[in-house]
C-alpha atoms as a PDB file:
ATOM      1  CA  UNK A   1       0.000   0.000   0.000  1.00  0.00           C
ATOM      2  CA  UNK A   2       2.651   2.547   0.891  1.00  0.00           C
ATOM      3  CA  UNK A   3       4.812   1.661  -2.242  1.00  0.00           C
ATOM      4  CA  UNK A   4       1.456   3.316  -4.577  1.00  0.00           C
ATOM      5  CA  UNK A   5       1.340   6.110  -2.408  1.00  0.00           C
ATOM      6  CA  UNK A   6       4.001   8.145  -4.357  1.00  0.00           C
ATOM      7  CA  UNK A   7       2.107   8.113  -7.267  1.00  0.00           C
ATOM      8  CA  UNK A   8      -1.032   9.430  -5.902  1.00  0.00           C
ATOM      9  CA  UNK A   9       0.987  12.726  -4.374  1.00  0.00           C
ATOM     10  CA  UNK A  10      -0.926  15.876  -5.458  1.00  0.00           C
ATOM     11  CA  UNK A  11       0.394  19.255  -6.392  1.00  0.00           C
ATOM     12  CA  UNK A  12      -1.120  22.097  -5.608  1.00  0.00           C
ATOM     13  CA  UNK A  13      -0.777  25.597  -6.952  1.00  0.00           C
ATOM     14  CA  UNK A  14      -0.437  28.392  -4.873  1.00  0.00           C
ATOM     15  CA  UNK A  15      -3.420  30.887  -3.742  1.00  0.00           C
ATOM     16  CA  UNK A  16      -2.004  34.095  -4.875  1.00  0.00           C
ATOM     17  CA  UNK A  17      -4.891  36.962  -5.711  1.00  0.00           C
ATOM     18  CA  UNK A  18      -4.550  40.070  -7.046  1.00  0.00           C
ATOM     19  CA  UNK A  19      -6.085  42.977  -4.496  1.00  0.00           C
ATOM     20  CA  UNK A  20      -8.103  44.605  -7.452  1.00  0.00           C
ATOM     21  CA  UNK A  21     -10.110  41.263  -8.384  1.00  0.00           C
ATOM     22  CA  UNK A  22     -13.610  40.671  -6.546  1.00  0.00           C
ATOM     23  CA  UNK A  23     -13.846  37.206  -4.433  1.00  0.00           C
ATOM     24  CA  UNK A  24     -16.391  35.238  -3.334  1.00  0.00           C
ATOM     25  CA  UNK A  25     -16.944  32.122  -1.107  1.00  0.00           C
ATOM     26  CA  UNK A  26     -18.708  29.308  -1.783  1.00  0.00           C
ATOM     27  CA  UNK A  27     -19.160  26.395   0.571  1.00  0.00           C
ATOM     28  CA  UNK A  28     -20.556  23.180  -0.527  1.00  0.00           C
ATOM     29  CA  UNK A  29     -21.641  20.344   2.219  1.00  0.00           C
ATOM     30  CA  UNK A  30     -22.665  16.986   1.915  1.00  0.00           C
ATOM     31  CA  UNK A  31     -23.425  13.789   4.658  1.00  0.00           C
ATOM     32  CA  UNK A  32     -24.010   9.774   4.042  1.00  0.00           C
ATOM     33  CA  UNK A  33     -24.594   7.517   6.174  1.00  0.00           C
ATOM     34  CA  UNK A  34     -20.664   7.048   6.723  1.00  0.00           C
ATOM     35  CA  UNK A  35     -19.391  10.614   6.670  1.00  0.00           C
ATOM     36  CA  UNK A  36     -20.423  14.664   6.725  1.00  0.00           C
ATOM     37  CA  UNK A  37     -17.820  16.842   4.837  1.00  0.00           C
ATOM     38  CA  UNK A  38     -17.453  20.294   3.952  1.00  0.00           C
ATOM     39  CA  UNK A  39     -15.456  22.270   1.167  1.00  0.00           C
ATOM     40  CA  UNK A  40     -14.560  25.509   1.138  1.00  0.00           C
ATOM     41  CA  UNK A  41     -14.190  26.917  -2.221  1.00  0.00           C
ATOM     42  CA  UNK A  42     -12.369  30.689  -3.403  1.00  0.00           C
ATOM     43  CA  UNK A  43     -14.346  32.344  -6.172  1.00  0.00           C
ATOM     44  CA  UNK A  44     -11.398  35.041  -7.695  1.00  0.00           C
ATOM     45  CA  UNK A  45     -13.433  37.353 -10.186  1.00  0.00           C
ATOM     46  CA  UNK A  46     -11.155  38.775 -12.183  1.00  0.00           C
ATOM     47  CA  UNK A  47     -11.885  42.265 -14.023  1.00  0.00           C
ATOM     48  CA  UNK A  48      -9.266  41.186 -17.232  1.00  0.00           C
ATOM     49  CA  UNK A  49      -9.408  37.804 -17.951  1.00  0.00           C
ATOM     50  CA  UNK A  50     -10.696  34.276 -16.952  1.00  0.00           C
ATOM     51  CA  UNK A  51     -12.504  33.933 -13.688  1.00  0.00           C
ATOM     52  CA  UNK A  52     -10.844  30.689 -11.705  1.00  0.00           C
ATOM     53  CA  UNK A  53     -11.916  28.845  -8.460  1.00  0.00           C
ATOM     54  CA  UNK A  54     -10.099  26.328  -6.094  1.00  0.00           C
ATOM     55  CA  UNK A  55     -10.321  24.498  -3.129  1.00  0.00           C
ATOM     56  CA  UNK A  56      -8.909  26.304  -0.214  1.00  0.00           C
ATOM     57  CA  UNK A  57     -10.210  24.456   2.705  1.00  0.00           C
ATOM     58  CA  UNK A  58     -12.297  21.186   3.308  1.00  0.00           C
ATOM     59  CA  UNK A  59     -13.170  19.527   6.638  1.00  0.00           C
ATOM     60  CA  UNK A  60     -14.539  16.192   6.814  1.00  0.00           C
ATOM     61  CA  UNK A  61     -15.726  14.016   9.775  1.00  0.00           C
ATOM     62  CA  UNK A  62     -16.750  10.122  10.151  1.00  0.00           C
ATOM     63  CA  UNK A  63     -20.653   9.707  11.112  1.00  0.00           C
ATOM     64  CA  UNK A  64     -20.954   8.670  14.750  1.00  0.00           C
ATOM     65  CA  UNK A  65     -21.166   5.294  16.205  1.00  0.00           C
ATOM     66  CA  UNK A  66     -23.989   6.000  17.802  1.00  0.00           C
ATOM     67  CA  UNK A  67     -26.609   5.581  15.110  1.00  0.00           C
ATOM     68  CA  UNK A  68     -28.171   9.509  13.680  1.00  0.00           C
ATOM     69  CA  UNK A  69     -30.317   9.895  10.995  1.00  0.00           C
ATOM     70  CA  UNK A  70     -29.125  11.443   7.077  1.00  0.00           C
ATOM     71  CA  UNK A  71     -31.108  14.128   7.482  1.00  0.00           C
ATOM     72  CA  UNK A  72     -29.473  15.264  10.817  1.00  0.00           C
ATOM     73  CA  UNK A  73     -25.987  14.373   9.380  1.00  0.00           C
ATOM     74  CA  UNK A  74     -26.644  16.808   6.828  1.00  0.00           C
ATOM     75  CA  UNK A  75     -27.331  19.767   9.061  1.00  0.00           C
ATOM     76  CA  UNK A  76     -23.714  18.501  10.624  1.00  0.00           C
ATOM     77  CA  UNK A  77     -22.520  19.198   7.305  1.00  0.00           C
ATOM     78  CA  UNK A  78     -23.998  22.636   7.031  1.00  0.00           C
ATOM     79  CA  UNK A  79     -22.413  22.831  10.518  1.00  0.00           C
ATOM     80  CA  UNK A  80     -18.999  22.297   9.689  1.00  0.00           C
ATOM     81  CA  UNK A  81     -19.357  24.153   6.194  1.00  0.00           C
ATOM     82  CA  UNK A  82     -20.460  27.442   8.335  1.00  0.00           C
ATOM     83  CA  UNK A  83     -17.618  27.217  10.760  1.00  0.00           C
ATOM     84  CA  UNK A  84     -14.712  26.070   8.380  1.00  0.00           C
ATOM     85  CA  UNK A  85     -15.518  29.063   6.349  1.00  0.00           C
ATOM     86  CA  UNK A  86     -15.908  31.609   9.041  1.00  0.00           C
ATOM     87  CA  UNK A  87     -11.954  29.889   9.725  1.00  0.00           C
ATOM     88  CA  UNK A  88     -11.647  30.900   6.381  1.00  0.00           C
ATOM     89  CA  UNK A  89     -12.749  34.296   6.357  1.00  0.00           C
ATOM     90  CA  UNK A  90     -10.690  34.894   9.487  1.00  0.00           C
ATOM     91  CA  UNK A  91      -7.732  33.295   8.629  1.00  0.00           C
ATOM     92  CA  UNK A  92      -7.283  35.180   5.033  1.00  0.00           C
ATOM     93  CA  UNK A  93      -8.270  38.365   6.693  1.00  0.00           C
ATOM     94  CA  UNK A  94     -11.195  38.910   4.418  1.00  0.00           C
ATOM     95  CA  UNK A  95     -13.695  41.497   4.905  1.00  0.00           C
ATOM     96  CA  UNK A  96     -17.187  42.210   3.217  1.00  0.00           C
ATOM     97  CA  UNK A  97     -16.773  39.014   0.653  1.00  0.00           C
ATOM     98  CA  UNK A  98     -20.039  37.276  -0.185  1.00  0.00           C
ATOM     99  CA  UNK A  99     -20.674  33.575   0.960  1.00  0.00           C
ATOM    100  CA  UNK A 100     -22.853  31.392  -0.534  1.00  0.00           C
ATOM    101  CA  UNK A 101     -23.236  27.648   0.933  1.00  0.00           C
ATOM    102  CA  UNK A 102     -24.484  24.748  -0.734  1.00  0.00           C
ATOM    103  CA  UNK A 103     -26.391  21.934   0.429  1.00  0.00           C
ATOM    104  CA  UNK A 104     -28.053  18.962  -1.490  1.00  0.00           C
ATOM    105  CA  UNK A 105     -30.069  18.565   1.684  1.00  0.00           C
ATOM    106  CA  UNK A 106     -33.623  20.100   1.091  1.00  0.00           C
ATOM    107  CA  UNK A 107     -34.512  19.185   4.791  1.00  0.00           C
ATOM    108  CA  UNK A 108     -31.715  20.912   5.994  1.00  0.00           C
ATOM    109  CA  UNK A 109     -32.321  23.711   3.831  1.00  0.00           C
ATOM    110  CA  UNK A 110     -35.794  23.805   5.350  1.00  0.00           C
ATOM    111  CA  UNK A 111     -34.566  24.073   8.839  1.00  0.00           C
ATOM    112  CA  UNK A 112     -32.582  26.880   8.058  1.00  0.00           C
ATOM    113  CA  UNK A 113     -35.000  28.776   6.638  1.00  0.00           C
ATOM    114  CA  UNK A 114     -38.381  28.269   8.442  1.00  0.00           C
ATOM    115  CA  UNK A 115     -36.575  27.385  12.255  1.00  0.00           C
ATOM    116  CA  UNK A 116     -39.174  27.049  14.661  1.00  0.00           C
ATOM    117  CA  UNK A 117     -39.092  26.015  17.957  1.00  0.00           C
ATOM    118  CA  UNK A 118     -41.112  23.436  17.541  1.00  0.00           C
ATOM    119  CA  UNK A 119     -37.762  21.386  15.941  1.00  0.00           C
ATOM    120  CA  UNK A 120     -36.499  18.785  18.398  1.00  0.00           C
ATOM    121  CA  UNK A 121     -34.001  20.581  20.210  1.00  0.00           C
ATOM    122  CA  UNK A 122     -30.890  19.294  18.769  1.00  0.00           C
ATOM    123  CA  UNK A 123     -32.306  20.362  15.248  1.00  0.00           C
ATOM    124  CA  UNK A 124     -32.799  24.104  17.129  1.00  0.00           C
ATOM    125  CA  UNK A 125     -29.298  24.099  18.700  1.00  0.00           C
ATOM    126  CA  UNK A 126     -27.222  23.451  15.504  1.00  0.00           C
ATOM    127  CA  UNK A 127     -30.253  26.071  13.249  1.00  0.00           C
ATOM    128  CA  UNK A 128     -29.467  28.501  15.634  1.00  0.00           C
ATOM    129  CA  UNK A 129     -25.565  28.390  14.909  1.00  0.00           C
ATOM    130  CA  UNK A 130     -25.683  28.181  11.718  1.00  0.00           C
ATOM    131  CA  UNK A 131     -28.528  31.254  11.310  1.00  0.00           C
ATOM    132  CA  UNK A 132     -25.578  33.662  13.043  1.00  0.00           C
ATOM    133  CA  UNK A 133     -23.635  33.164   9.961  1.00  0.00           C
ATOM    134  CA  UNK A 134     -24.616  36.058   7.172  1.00  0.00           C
ATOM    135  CA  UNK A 135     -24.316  33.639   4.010  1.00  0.00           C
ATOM    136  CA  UNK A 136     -26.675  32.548   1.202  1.00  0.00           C
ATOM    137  CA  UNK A 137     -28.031  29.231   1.287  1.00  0.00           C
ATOM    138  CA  UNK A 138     -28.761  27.338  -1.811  1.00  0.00           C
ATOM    139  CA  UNK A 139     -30.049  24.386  -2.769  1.00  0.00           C
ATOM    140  CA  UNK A 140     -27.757  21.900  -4.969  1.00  0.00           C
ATOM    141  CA  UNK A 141     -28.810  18.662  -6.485  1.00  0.00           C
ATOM    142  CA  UNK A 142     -26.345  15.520  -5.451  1.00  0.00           C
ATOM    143  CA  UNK A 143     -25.240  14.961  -8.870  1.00  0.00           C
ATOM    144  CA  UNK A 144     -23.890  18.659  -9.097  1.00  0.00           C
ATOM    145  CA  UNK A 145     -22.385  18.610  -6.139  1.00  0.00           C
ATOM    146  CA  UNK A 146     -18.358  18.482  -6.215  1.00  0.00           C
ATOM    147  CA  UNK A 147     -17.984  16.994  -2.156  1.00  0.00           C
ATOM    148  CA  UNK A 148     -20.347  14.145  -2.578  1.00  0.00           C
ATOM    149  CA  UNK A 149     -17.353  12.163  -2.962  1.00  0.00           C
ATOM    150  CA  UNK A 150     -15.971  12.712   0.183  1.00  0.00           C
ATOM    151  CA  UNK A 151     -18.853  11.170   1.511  1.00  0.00           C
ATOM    152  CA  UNK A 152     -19.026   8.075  -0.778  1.00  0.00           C
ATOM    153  CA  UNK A 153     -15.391   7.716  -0.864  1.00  0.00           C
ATOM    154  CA  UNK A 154     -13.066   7.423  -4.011  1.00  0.00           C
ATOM    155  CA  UNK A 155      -9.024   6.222  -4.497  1.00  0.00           C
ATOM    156  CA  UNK A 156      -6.776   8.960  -3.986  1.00  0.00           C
ATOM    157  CA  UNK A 157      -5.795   7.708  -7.639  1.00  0.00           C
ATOM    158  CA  UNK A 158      -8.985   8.972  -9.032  1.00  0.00           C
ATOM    159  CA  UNK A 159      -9.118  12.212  -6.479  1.00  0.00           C
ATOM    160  CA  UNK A 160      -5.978  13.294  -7.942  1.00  0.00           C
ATOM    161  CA  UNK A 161      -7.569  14.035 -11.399  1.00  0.00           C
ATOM    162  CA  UNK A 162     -11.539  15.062 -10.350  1.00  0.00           C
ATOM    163  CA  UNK A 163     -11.667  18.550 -10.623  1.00  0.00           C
ATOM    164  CA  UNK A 164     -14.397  19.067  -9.358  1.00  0.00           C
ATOM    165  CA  UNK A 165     -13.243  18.573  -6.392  1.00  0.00           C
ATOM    166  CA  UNK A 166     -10.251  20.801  -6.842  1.00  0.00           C
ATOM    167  CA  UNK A 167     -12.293  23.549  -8.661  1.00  0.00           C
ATOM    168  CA  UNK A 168     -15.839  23.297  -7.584  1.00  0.00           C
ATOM    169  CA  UNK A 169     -18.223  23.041 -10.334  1.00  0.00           C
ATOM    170  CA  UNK A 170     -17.800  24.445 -13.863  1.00  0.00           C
ATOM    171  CA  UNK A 171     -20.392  26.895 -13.819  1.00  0.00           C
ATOM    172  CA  UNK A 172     -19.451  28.488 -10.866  1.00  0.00           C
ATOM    173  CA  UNK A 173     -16.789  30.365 -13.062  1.00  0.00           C
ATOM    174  CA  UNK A 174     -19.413  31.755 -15.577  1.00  0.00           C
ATOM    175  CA  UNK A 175     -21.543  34.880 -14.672  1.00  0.00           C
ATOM    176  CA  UNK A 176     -23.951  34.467 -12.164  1.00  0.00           C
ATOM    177  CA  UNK A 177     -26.983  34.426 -14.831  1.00  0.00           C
ATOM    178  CA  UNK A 178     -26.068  31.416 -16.424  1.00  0.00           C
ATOM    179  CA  UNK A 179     -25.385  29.207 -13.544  1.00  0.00           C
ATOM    180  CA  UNK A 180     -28.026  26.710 -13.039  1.00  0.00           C
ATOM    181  CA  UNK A 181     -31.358  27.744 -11.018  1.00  0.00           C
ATOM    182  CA  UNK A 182     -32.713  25.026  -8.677  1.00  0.00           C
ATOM    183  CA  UNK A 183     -35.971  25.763  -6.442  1.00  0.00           C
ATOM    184  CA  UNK A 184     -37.109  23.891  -4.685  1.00  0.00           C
ATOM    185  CA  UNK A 185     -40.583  23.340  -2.652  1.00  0.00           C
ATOM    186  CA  UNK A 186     -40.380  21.471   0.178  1.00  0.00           C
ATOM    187  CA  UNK A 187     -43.400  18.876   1.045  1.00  0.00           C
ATOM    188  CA  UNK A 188     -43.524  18.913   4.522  1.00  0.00           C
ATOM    189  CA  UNK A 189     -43.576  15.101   5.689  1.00  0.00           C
ATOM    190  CA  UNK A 190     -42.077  12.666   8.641  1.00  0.00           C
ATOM    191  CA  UNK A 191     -38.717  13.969   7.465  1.00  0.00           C
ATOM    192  CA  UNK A 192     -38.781  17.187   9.212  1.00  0.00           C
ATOM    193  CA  UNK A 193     -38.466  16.099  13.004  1.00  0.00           C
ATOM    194  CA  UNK A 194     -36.518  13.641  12.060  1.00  0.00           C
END
């Protein structure tokens, strides 16, 4: 096993911005029934030239032992994604720079939105947390987003070349009016107290 591991090693080019370029943050989360991650992803809009995006931070945890539902794993997620970019934010020194986070959870999502004390109260303790942060929350499907595979798991052989794990999503370099819209209405069932 250790004699592959050379081959797997992964470069990675240095975060160097330009102060006259815009930036924005974008945080995409994810949970299975095995893990809850978090990426932390630099958006550099540039005035002359291509925009670019990479991954600057990502923070993942295995699920507990003690058996917890997806749904609540997925707040977790949201959890983690809220306080590694606040690290972020902090540790670059960065001041008045949008942040967007992204969640395939539409429960989650819910929570967030419509918190109500009526949530059992480990739901309300991690809502609250997370509502203290001033970001945009957005809903992702699973297939678009770039840290489901840190919750499914994947060879470092194959990691090394998926950019969208490196990069985010494609689209996220594009103007903001052509990146994909995604609503969603949420049918209020079991799920919620879950």
């Amino acid at each position: 096993m250790l004699q592959g591991w050379p081959k797997n090693i992964i470069d990675l080019p240095r975060f160097v911005i330009n102060p006259s370029d815009q930036l924005e943050i974008h945080t995409f989360s994810d949970a299975s029934d095995k893990a809850y991650t978090a990426a932390v992803y630099v958006l550099n809009i540039k005035k002359c030239g291509k925009n670019s995006t990479f991954l600057i931070y990502a923070k993942s945890r295995i699920a507990p032992i003690k058996s917890i539902t997806v749904p609540r794993l997925e707040l977790l997620s949201v959890l983690i994604g809220v306080r590694a970019t606040q690290f972020v934010l902090k540790q670059l020194e960065l001041k008045d720079v949008p942040v967007t986070l992204w969640s395939d959870s539409k429960c989650t999502l819910f929570w967030i939105k419509n918190h109500s004390k009526l949530l059992p109260r480990f739901v309300q303790n991690r809502v609250e947390e997370i509502q203290q942060a001033d970001f945009a929350f957005r809903y992702i499907p699973s297939a678009h987003n770039p840290v489901d595979v840190a919750t499914r798991g994947i060879p470092s052989s194959k990691l090394k070349t998926y950019q969208p794990w490196w990069k985010g999503p494609q689209w996220l370099v594009e103007e903001k009016n052509k990146w994909p819209q995604w609503e969603f209405k949420y049918q209020e069932d079991d799920e919620i107290n879950k």
